[in-house]
Protein backbone atom coordinates (compact mmCIF):
# COMPACT_ATOMS: atom_id res chain seq x y z
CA UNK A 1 -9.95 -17.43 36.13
CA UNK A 2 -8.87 -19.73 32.85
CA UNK A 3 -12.57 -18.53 31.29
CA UNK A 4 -11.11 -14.90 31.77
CA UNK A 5 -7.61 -16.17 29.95
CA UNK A 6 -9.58 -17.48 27.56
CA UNK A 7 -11.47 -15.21 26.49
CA UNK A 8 -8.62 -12.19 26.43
CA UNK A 9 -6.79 -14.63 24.57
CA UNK A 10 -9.20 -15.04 22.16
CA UNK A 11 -9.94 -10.94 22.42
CA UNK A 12 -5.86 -10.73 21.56
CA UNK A 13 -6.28 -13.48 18.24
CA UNK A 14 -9.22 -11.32 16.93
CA UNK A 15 -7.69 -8.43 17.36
CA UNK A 16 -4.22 -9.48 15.46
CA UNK A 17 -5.81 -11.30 13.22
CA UNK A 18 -7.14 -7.76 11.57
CA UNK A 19 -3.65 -6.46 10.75
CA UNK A 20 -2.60 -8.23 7.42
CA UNK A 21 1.41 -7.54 8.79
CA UNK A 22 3.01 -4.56 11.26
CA UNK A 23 6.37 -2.70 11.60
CA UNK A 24 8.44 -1.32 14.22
CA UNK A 25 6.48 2.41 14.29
CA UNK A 26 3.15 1.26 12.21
CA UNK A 27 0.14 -1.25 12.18
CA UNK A 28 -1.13 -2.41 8.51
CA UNK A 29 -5.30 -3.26 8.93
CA UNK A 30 -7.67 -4.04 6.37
CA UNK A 31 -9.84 -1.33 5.33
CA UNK A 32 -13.35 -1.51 6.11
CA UNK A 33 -16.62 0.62 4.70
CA UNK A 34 -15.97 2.95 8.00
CA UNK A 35 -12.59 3.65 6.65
CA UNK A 36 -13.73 5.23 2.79
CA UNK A 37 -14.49 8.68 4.26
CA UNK A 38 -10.44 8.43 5.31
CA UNK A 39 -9.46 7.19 2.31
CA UNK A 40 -11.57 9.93 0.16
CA UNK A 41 -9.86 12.18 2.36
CA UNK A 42 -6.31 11.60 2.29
CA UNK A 43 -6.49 10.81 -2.02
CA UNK A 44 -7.78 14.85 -1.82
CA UNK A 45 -5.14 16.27 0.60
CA UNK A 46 -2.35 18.64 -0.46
CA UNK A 47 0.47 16.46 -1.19
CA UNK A 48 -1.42 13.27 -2.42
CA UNK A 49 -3.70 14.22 -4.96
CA UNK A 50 -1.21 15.26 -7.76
CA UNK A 51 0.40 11.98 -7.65
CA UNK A 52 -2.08 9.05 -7.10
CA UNK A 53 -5.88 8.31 -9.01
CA UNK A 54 -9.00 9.50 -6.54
CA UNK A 55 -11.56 7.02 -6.36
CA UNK A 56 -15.13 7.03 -5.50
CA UNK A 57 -17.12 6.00 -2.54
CA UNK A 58 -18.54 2.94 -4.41
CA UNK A 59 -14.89 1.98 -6.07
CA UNK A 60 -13.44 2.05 -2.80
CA UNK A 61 -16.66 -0.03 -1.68
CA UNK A 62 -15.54 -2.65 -3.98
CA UNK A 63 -11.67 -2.71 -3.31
CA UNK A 64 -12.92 -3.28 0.30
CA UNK A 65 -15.30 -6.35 -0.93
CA UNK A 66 -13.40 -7.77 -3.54
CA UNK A 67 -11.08 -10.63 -3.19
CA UNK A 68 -8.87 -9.55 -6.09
CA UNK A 69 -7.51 -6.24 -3.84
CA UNK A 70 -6.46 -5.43 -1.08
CA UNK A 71 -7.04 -2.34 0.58
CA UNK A 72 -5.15 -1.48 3.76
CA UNK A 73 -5.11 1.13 6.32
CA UNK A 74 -1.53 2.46 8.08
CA UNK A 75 -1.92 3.61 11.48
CA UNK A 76 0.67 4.20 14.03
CA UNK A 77 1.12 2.12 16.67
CA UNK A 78 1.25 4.37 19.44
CA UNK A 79 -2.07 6.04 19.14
CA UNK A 80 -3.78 3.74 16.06
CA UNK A 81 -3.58 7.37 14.22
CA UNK A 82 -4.47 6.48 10.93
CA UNK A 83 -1.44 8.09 8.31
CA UNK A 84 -2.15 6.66 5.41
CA UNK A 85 -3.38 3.46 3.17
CA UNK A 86 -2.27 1.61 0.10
CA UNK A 87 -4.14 -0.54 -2.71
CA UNK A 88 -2.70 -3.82 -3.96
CA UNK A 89 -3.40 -6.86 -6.31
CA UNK A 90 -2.03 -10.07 -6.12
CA UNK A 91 -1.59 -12.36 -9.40
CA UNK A 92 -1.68 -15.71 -7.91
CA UNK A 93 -0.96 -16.88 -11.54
CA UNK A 94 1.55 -15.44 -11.98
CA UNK A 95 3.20 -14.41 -8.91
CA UNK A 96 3.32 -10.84 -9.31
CA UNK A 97 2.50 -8.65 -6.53
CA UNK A 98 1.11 -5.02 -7.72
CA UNK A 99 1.14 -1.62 -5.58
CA UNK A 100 -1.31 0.48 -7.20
CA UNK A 101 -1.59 3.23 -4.75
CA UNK A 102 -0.10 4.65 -1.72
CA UNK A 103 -0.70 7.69 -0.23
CA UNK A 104 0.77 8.95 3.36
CA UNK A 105 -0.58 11.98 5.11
CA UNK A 106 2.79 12.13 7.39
CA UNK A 107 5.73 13.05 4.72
CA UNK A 108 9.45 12.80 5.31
CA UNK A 109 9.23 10.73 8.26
CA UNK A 110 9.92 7.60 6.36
CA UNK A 111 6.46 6.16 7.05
CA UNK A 112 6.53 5.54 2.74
CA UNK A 113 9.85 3.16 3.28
CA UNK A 114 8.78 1.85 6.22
CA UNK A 115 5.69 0.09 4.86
CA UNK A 116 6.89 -0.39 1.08
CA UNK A 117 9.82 -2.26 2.52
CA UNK A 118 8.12 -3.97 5.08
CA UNK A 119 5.20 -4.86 2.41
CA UNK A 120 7.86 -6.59 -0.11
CA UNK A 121 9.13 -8.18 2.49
CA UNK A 122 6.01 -9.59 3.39
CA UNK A 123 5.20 -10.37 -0.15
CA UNK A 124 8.34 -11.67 -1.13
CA UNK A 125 8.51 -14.20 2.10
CA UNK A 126 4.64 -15.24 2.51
CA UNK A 127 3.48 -15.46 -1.27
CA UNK A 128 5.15 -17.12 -4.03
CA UNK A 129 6.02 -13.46 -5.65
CA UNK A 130 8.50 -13.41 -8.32
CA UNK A 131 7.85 -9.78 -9.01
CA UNK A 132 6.92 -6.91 -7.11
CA UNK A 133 5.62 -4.16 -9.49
CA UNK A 134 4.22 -0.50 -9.23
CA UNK A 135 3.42 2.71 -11.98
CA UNK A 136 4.52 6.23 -10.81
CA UNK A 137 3.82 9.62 -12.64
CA UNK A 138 6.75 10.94 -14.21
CA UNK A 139 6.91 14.69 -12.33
CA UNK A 140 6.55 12.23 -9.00
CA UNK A 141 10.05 12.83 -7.68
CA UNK A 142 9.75 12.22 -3.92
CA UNK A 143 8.19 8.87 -5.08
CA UNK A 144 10.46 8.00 -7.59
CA UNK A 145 13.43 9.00 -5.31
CA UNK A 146 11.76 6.24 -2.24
CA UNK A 147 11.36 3.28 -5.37
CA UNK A 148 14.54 3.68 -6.59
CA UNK A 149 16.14 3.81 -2.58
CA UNK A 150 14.13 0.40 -2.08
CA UNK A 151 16.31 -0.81 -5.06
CA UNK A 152 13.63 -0.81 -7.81
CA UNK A 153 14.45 -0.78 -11.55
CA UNK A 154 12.48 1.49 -13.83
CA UNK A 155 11.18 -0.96 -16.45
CA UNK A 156 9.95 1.72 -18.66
CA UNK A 157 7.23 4.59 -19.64
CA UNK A 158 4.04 4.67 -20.78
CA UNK A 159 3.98 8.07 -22.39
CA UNK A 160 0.71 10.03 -22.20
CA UNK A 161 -1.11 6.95 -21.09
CA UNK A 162 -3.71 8.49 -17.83
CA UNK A 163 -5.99 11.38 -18.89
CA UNK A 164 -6.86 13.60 -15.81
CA UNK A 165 -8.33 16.74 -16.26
CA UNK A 166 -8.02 17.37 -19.94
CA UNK A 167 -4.39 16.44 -19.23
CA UNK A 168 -2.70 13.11 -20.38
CA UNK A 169 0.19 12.33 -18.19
CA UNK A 170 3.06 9.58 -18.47
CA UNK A 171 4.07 7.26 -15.70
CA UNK A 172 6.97 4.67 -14.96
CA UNK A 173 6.63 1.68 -14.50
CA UNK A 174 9.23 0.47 -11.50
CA UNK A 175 9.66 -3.57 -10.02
CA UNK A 176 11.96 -5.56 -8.25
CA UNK A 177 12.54 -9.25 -8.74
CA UNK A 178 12.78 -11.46 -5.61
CA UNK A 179 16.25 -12.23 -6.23
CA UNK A 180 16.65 -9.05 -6.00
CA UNK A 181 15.50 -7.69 -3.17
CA UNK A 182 17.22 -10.71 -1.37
CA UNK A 183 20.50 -9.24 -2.51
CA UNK A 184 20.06 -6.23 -1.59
């Protein structure tokens, strides 16, 4: 009988210890090289593509195996749907925490809040982050609308700085300082 505990016990540690943090509705995992097809997937889909940079299979290969990134999957805790994943780098130096990408299959369900908000706090209690930093394109209003409802500041633009397509397109950048979101 204690083997059994044991043993589900140490089934229940494994299994937690592959979500990097969770919310009330959602489960935040690590990505893994079964997951690329996903992310491929959702970076294409109606609604995403516009707004964040499309990686390939190999880029996404090294996110996953890189210790400078971190690539996470969003799934829902009810079903372990997957909705979603973001990319993020960590400057242990100087204690900035970067979102590079997010993309959500599951719009205006507040999914996007939920795990931004959750993420800083994470960040913001866990790491020694001072700043919590992120780059938007311009004609991105849903996203600009969630960054500036999380109570980030738009630092500034970098006009015409991304080339996509023959196009060049400019893109905010937004932050908030941990003082900051501890006000708030």
């Amino acid at each position: 009988m204690y083997v059994i505990d044991d043993i589900l016990n140490v089934i229940e540690m494994e299994a937690f210890m592959d979500y990097f943090f969770s919310t009330e509705r959602l489960n935040i995992r690590y990505a893994t090289v079964k997951d690329i097809n996903f992310i491929m997937e959702t970076e294409r889909a109606i609604g995403n593509k516009d707004y964040i940079f499309q990686g390939t299979y190999e880029s996404h290969n090294h996110e996953i195996e890189t210790n400078e990134l971190l690539l996470l999957i969003i799934e829902k805790k009810i079903d372990n749907e997957k909705i979603g994943f973001f990319l993020s780098h960590y400057d242990q130096n100087s204690d900035v925490f970067e979102l590079r990408r997010i993309a959500i299959n599951l719009k205006n369900q507040g999914y996007g809040y939920e795990v931004i908000f959750e993420l800083m706090k994470y960040v913001f209690n866990n790491l020694s982050i001072n700043r919590f930093w992120l780059d938007v394109f311009d004609y991105n209003k849903p996203g600009i609308h969630l960054y500036e409802k999380l109570g980030m500041q738009k630092d500034g633009i970098i006009r015409e700085g991304y080339k996509s397509n023959g196009v060049y397109k400019s893109y905010y950048i937004y932050s908030i300082l941990r003082n900051e979101f501890f006000e708030n």
